[in-house]
N, C-alpha and C. Protein backbone atom coordinates (compact mmCIF):
# COMPACT_ATOMS: atom_id res chain seq x y z
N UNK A 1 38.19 -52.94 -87.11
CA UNK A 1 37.47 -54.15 -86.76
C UNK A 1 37.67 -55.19 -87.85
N UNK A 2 38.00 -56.60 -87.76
CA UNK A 2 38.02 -57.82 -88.47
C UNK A 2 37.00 -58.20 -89.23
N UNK A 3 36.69 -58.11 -90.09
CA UNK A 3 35.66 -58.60 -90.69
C UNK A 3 35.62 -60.24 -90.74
N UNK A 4 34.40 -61.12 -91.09
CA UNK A 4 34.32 -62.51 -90.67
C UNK A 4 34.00 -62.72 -92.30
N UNK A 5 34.41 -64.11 -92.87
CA UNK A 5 33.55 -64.51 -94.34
C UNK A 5 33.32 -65.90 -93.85
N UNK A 6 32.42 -65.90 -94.67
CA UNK A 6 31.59 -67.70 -94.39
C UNK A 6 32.13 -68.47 -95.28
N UNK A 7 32.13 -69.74 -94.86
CA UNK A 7 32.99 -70.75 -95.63
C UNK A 7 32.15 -72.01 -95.20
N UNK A 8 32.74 -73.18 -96.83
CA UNK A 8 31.24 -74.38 -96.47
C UNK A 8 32.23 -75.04 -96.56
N UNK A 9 32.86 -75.98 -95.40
CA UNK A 9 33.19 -77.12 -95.59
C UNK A 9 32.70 -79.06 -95.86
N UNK A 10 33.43 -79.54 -95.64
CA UNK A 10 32.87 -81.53 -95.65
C UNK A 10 33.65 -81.91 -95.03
N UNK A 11 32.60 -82.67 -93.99
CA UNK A 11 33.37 -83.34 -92.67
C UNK A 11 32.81 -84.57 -92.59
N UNK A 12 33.69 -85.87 -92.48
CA UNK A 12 32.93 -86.83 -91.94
C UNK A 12 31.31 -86.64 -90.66
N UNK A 13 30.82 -87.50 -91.19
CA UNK A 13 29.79 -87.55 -89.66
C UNK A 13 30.44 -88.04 -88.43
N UNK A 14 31.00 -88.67 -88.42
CA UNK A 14 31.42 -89.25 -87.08
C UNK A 14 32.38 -87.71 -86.61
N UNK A 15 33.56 -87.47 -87.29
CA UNK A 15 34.10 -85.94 -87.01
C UNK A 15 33.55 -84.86 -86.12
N UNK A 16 31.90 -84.79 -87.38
CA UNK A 16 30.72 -83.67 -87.00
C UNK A 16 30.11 -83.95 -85.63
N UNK A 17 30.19 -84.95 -85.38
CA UNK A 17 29.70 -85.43 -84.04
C UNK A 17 30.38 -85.06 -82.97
N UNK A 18 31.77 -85.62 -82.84
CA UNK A 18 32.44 -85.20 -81.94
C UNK A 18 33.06 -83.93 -81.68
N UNK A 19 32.49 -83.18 -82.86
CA UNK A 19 32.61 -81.47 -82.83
C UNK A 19 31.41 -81.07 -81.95
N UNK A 20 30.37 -81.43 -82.46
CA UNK A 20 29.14 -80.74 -81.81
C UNK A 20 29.05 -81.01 -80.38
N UNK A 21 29.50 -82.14 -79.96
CA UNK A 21 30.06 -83.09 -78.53
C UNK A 21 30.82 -81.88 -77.78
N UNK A 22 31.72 -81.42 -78.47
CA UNK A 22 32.94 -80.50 -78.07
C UNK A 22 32.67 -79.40 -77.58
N UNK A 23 31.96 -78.99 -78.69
CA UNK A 23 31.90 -77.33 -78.25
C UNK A 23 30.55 -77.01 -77.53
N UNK A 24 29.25 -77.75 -77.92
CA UNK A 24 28.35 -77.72 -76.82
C UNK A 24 28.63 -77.76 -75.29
N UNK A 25 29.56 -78.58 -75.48
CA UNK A 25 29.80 -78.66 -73.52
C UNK A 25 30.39 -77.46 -73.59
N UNK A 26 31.31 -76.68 -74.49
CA UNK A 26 31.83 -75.20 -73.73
C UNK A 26 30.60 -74.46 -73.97
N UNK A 27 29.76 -74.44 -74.65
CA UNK A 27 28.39 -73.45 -74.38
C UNK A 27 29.32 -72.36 -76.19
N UNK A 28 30.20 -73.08 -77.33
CA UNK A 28 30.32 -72.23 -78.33
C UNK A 28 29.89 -72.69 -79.37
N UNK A 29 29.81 -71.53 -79.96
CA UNK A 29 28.87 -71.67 -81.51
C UNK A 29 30.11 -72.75 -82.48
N UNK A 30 29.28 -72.92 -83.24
CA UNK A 30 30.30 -73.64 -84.61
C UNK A 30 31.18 -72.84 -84.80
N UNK A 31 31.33 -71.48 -85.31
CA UNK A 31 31.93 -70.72 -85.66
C UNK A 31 32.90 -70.03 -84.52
N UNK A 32 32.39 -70.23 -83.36
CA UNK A 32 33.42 -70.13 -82.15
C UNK A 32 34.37 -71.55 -82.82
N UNK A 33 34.12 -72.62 -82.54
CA UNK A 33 34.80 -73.97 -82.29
C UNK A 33 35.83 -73.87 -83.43
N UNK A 34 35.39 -73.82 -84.91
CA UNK A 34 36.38 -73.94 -85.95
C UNK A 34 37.30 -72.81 -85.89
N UNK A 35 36.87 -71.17 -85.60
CA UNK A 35 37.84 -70.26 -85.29
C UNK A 35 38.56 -70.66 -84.20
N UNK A 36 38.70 -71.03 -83.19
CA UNK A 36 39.73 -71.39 -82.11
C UNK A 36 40.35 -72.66 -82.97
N UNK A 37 39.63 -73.58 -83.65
CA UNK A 37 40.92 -74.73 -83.59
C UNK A 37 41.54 -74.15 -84.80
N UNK A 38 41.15 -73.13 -85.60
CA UNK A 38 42.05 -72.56 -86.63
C UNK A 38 43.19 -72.22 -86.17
N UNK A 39 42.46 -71.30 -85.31
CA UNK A 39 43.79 -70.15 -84.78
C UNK A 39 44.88 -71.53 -84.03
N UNK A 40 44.33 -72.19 -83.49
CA UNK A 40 45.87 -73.21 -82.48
C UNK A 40 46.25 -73.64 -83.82
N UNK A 41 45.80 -74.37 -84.68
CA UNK A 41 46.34 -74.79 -85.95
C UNK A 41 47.32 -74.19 -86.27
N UNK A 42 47.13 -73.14 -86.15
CA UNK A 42 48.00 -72.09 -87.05
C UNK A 42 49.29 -71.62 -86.02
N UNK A 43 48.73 -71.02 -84.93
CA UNK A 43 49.93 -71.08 -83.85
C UNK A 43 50.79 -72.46 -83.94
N UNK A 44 50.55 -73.29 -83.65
CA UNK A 44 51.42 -74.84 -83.48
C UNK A 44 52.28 -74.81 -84.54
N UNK A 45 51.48 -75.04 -85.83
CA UNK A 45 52.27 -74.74 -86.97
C UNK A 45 53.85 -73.81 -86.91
N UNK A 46 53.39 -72.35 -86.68
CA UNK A 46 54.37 -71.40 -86.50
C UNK A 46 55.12 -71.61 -85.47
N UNK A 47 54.87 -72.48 -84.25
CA UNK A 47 55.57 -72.69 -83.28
C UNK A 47 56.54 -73.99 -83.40
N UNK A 48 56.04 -74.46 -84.49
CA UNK A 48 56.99 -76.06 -84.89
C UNK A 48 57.95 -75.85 -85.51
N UNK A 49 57.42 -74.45 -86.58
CA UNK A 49 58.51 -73.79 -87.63
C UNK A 49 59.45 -73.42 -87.24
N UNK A 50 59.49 -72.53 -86.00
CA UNK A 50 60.42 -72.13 -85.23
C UNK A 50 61.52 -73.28 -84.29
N UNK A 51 60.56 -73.98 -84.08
CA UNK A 51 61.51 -74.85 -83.42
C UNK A 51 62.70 -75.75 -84.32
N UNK A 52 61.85 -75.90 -85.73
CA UNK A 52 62.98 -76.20 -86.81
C UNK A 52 64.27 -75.96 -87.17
N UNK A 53 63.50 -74.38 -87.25
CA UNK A 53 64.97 -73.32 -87.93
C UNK A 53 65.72 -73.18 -86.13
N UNK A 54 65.25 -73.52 -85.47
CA UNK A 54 66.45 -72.99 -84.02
C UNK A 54 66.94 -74.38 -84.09
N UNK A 55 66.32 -75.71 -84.12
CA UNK A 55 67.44 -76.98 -84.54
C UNK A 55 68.54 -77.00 -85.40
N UNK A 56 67.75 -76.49 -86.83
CA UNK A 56 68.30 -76.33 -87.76
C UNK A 56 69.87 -75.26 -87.32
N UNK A 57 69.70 -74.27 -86.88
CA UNK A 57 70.51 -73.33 -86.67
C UNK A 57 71.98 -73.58 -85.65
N UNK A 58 71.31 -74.36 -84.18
CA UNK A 58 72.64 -75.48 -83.89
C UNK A 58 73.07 -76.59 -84.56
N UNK A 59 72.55 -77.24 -85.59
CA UNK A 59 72.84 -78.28 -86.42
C UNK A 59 74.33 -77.69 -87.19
N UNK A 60 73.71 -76.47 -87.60
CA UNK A 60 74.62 -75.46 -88.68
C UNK A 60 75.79 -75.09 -88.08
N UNK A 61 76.26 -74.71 -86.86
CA UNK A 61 76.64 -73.69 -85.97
C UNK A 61 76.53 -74.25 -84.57
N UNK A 62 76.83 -75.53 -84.19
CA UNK A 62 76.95 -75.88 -82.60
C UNK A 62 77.55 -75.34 -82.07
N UNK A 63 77.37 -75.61 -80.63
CA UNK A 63 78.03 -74.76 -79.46
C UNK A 63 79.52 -75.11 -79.57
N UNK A 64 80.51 -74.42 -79.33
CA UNK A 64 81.87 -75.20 -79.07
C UNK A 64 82.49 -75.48 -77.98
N UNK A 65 82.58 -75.91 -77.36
CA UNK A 65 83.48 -77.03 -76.26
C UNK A 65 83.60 -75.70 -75.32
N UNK A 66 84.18 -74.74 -75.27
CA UNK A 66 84.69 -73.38 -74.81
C UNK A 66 83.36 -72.88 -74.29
N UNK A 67 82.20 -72.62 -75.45
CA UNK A 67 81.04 -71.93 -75.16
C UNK A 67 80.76 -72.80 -73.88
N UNK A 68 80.39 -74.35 -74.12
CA UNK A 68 79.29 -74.85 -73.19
C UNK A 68 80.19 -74.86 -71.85
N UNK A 69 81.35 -75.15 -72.20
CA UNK A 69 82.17 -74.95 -70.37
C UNK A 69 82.07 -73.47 -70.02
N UNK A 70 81.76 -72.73 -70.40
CA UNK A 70 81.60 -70.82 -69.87
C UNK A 70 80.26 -71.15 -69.26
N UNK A 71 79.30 -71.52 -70.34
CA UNK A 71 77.83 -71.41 -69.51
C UNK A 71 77.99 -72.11 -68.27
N UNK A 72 78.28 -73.75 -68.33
CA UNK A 72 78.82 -74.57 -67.25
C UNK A 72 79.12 -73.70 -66.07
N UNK A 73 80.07 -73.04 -66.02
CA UNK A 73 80.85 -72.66 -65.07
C UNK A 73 80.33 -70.98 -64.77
N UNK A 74 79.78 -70.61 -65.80
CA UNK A 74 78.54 -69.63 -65.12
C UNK A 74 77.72 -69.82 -64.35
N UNK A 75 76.73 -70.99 -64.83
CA UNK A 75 75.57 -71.85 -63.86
C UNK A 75 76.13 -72.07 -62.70
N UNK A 76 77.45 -72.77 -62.17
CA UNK A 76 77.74 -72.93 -60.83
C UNK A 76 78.10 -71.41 -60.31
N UNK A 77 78.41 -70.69 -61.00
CA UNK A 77 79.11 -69.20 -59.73
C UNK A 77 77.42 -68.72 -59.42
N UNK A 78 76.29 -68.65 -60.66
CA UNK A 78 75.37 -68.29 -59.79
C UNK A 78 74.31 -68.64 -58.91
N UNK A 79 74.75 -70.64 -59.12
CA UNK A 79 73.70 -71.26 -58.06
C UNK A 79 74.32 -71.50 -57.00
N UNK A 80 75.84 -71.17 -57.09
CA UNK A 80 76.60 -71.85 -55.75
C UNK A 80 75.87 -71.15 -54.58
N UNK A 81 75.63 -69.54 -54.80
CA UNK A 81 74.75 -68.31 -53.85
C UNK A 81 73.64 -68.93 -53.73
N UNK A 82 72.93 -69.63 -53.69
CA UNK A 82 71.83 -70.35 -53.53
C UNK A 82 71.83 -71.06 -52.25
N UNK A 83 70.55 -70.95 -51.22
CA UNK A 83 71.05 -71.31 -50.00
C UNK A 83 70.64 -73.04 -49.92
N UNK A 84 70.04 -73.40 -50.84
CA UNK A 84 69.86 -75.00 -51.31
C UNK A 84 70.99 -75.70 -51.55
């Protein structure tokens, strides 16, 4: 099981407002509200990272002329079977 620790942050008032705005209408505690926008925080983050290094990685290493005409000409042999 996860154990929880308490933590004191400083938030603008206007911020605090539109937090308490927020999560009251879902019916969650404070500690619901800041754990969920942690956790997306943190997902997005790792999900931006990734999208970096896979830019980064065709930046390094593009497709070559050969590759993208194979996929090309893959895509048509298996949509040509398509009754659309």
């Amino acid at each position: 099981m996860e154990t929880s620790t308490k933590v004191t942050i400083s938030l603008p008032v206007n911020v605090l407002k539109e937090i308490e705005t927020s999560r009251e209408s879902r019916g969650e505690s404070r500690s619901e509200f800041f754990r969920r926008a942690a956790e997306k925080l943190l997902r997005q983050e790792k999900e931006a990272e990734a999208v970096k290094r896979y830019i980064h990685g065709y930046t390094v290493l593009p497709e070559s002329a050969e590759e993208v005409e194979a996929v090309y000409q893959a895509g048509i042999s298996v949509l040509s079977g398509e009754p659309w």
